[in-house]
C-alpha atoms as a PDB file:
ATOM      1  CA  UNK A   1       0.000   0.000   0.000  1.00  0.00           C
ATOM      2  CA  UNK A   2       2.929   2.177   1.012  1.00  0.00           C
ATOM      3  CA  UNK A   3       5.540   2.675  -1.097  1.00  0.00           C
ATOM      4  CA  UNK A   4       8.683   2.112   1.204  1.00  0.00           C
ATOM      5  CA  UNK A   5      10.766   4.707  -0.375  1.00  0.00           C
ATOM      6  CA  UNK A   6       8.298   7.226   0.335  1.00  0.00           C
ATOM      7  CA  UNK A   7       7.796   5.760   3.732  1.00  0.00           C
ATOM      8  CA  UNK A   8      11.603   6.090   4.860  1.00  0.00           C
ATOM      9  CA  UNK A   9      11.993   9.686   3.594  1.00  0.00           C
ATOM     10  CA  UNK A  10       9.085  11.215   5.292  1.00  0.00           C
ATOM     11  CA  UNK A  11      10.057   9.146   8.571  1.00  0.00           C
ATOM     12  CA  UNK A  12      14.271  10.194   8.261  1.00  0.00           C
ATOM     13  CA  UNK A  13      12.564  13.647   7.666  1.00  0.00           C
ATOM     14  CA  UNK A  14      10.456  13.925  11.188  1.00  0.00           C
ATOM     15  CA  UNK A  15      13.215  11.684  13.321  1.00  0.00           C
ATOM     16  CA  UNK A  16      15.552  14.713  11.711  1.00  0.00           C
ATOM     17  CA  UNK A  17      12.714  17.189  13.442  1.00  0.00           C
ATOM     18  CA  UNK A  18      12.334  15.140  16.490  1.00  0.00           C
ATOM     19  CA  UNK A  19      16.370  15.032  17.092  1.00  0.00           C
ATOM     20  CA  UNK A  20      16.308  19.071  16.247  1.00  0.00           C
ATOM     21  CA  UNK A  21      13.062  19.638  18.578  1.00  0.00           C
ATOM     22  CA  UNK A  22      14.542  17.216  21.665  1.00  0.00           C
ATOM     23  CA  UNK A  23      18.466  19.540  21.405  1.00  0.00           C
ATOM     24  CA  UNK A  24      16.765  22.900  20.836  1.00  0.00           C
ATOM     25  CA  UNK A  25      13.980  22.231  23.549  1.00  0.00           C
ATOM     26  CA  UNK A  26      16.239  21.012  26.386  1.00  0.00           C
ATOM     27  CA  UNK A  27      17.989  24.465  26.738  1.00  0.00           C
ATOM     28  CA  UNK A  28      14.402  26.083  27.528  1.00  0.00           C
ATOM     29  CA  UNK A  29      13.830  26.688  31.729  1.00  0.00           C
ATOM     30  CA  UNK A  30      14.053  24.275  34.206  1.00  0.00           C
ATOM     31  CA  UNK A  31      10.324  25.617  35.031  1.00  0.00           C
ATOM     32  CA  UNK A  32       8.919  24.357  31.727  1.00  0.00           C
ATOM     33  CA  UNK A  33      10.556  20.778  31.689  1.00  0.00           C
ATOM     34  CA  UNK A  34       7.117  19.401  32.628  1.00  0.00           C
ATOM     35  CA  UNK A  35       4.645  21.794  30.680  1.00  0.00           C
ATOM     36  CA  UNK A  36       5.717  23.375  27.347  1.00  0.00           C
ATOM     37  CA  UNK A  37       9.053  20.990  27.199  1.00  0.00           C
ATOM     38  CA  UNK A  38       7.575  18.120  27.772  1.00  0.00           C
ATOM     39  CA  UNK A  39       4.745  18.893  25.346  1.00  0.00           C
ATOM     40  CA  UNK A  40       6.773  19.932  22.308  1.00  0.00           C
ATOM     41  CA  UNK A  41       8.997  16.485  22.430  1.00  0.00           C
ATOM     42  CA  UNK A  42       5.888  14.790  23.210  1.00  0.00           C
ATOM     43  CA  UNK A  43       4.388  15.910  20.533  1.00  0.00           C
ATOM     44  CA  UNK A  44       7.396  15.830  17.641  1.00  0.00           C
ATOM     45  CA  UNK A  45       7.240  12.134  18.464  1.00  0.00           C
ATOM     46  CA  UNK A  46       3.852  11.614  17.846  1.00  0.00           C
ATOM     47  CA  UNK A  47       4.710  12.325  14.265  1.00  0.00           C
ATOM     48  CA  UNK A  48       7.124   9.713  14.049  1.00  0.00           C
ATOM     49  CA  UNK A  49       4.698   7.392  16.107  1.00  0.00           C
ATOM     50  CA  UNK A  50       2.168   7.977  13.601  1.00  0.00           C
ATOM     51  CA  UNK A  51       3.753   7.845  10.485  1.00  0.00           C
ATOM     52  CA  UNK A  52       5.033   3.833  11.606  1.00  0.00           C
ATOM     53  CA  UNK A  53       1.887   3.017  12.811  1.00  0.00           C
ATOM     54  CA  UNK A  54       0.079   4.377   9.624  1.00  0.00           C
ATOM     55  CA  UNK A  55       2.579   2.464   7.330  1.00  0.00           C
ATOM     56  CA  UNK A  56       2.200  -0.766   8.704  1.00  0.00           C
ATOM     57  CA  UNK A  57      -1.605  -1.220   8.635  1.00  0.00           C
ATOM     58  CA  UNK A  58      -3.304  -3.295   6.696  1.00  0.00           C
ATOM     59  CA  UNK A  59      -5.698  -1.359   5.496  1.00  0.00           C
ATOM     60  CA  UNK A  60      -6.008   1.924   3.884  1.00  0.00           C
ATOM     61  CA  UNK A  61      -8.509   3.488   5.687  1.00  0.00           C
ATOM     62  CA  UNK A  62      -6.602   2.808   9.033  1.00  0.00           C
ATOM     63  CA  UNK A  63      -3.107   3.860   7.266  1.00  0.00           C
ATOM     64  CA  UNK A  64      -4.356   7.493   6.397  1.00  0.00           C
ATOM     65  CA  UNK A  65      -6.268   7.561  10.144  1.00  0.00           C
ATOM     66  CA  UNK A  66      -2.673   7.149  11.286  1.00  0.00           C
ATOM     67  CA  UNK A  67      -1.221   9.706   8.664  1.00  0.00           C
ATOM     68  CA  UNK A  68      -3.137  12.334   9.543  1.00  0.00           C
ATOM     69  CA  UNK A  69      -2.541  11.963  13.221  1.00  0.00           C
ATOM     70  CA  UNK A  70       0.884  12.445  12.026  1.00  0.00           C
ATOM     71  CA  UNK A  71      -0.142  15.768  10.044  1.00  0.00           C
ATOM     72  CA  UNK A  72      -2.138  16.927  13.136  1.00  0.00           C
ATOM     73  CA  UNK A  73       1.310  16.385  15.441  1.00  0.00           C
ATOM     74  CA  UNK A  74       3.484  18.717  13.037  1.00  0.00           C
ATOM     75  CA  UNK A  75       0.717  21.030  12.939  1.00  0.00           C
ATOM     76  CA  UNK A  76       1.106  20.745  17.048  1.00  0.00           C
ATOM     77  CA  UNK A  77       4.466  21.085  16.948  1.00  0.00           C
ATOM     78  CA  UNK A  78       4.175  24.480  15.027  1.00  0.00           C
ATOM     79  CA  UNK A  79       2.144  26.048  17.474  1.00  0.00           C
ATOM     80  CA  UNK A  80       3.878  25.279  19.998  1.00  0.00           C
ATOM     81  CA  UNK A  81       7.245  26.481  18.252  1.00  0.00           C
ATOM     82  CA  UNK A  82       5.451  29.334  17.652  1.00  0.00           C
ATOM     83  CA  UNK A  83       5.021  29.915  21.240  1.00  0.00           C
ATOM     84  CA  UNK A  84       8.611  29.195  22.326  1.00  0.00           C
ATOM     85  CA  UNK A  85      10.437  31.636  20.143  1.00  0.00           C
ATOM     86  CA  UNK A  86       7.109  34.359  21.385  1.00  0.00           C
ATOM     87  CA  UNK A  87       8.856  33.482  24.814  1.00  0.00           C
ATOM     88  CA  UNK A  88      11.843  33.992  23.923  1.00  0.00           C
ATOM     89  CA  UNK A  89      12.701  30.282  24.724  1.00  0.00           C
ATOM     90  CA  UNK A  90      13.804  30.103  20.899  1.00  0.00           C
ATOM     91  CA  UNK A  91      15.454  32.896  19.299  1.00  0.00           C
ATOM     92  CA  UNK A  92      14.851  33.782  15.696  1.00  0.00           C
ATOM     93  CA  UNK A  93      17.381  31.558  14.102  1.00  0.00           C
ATOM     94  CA  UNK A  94      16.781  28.303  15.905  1.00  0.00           C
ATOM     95  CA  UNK A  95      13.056  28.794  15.400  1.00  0.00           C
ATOM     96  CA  UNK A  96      13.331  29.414  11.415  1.00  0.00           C
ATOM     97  CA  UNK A  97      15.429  26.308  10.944  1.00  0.00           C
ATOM     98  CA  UNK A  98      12.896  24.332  12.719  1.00  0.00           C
ATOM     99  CA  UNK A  99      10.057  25.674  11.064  1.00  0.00           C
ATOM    100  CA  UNK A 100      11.624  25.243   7.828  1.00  0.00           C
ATOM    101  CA  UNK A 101      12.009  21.661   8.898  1.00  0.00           C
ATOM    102  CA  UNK A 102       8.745  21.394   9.909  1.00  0.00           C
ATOM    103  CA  UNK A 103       7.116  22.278   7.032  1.00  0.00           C
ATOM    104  CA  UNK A 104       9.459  19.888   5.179  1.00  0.00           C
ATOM    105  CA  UNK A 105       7.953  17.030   6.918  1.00  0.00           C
ATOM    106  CA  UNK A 106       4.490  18.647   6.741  1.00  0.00           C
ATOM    107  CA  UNK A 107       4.851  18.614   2.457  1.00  0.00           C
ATOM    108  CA  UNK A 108       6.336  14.847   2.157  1.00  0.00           C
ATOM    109  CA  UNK A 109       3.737  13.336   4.268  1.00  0.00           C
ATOM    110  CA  UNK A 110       1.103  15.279   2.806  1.00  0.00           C
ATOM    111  CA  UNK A 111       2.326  13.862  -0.976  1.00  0.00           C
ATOM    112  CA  UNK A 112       2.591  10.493   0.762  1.00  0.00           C
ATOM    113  CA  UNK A 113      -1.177  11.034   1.876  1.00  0.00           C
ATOM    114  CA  UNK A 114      -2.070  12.232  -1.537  1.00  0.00           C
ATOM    115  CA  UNK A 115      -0.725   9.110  -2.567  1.00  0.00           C
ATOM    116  CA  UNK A 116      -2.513   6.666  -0.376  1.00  0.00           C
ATOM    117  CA  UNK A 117      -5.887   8.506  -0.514  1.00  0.00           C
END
């Protein structure tokens, strides 16, 4: 069902996010390890979560429920990106590169999607 080319890059693609988001994230305040830390690596693994569930279903219907659970994560992660460089957790730099990244993932997997669907 999945093409396993298509498969591998998306997933290298968000494990590159998830390795970015887990290094840029741990340098944020002690006082947010267990509320806006925890919640941005807990949610940039989702996508990779997702995207191996999703690919190893039998069916399609349950694949793309999987997939878009992925797309959903990244569009989590985003936000709450977003909110770390607003707090200055992330400056300007750091954010860009992982919102470029992001959105990266966000355009494979939605082709791979496209592809499924």
């Amino acid at each position: 069902m999945v093409r396993e080319h298509e498969s591998k890059k998306v997933y290298k693609l968000a494990g590159n996010l998830v390795r970015e988001v887990y290094e840029n994230s741990n340098t944020f305040p002690r006082a947010e390890q267990d509320g806006l830390t925890h919640r941005l690596q807990k949610t940039a693994d989702l996508i990779t979560t997702n995207i191996v569930e999703g690919v190893y279903q039998d069916k399609k219907k349950n694949c793309l429920q999987f997939l878009y659970r992925a797309r959903r994560s990244i569009n989590e992660t985003g936000r709450l990106l977003q909110v770390s460089n607003r707090l200055g957790y992330l400056d300007s730099n750091k954010y860009e590169k992982l919102e470029m990244l992001r959105q990266n993932v966000f355009q494979v997997l939605f082709a791979l999607i496209v592809s499924i669907a």
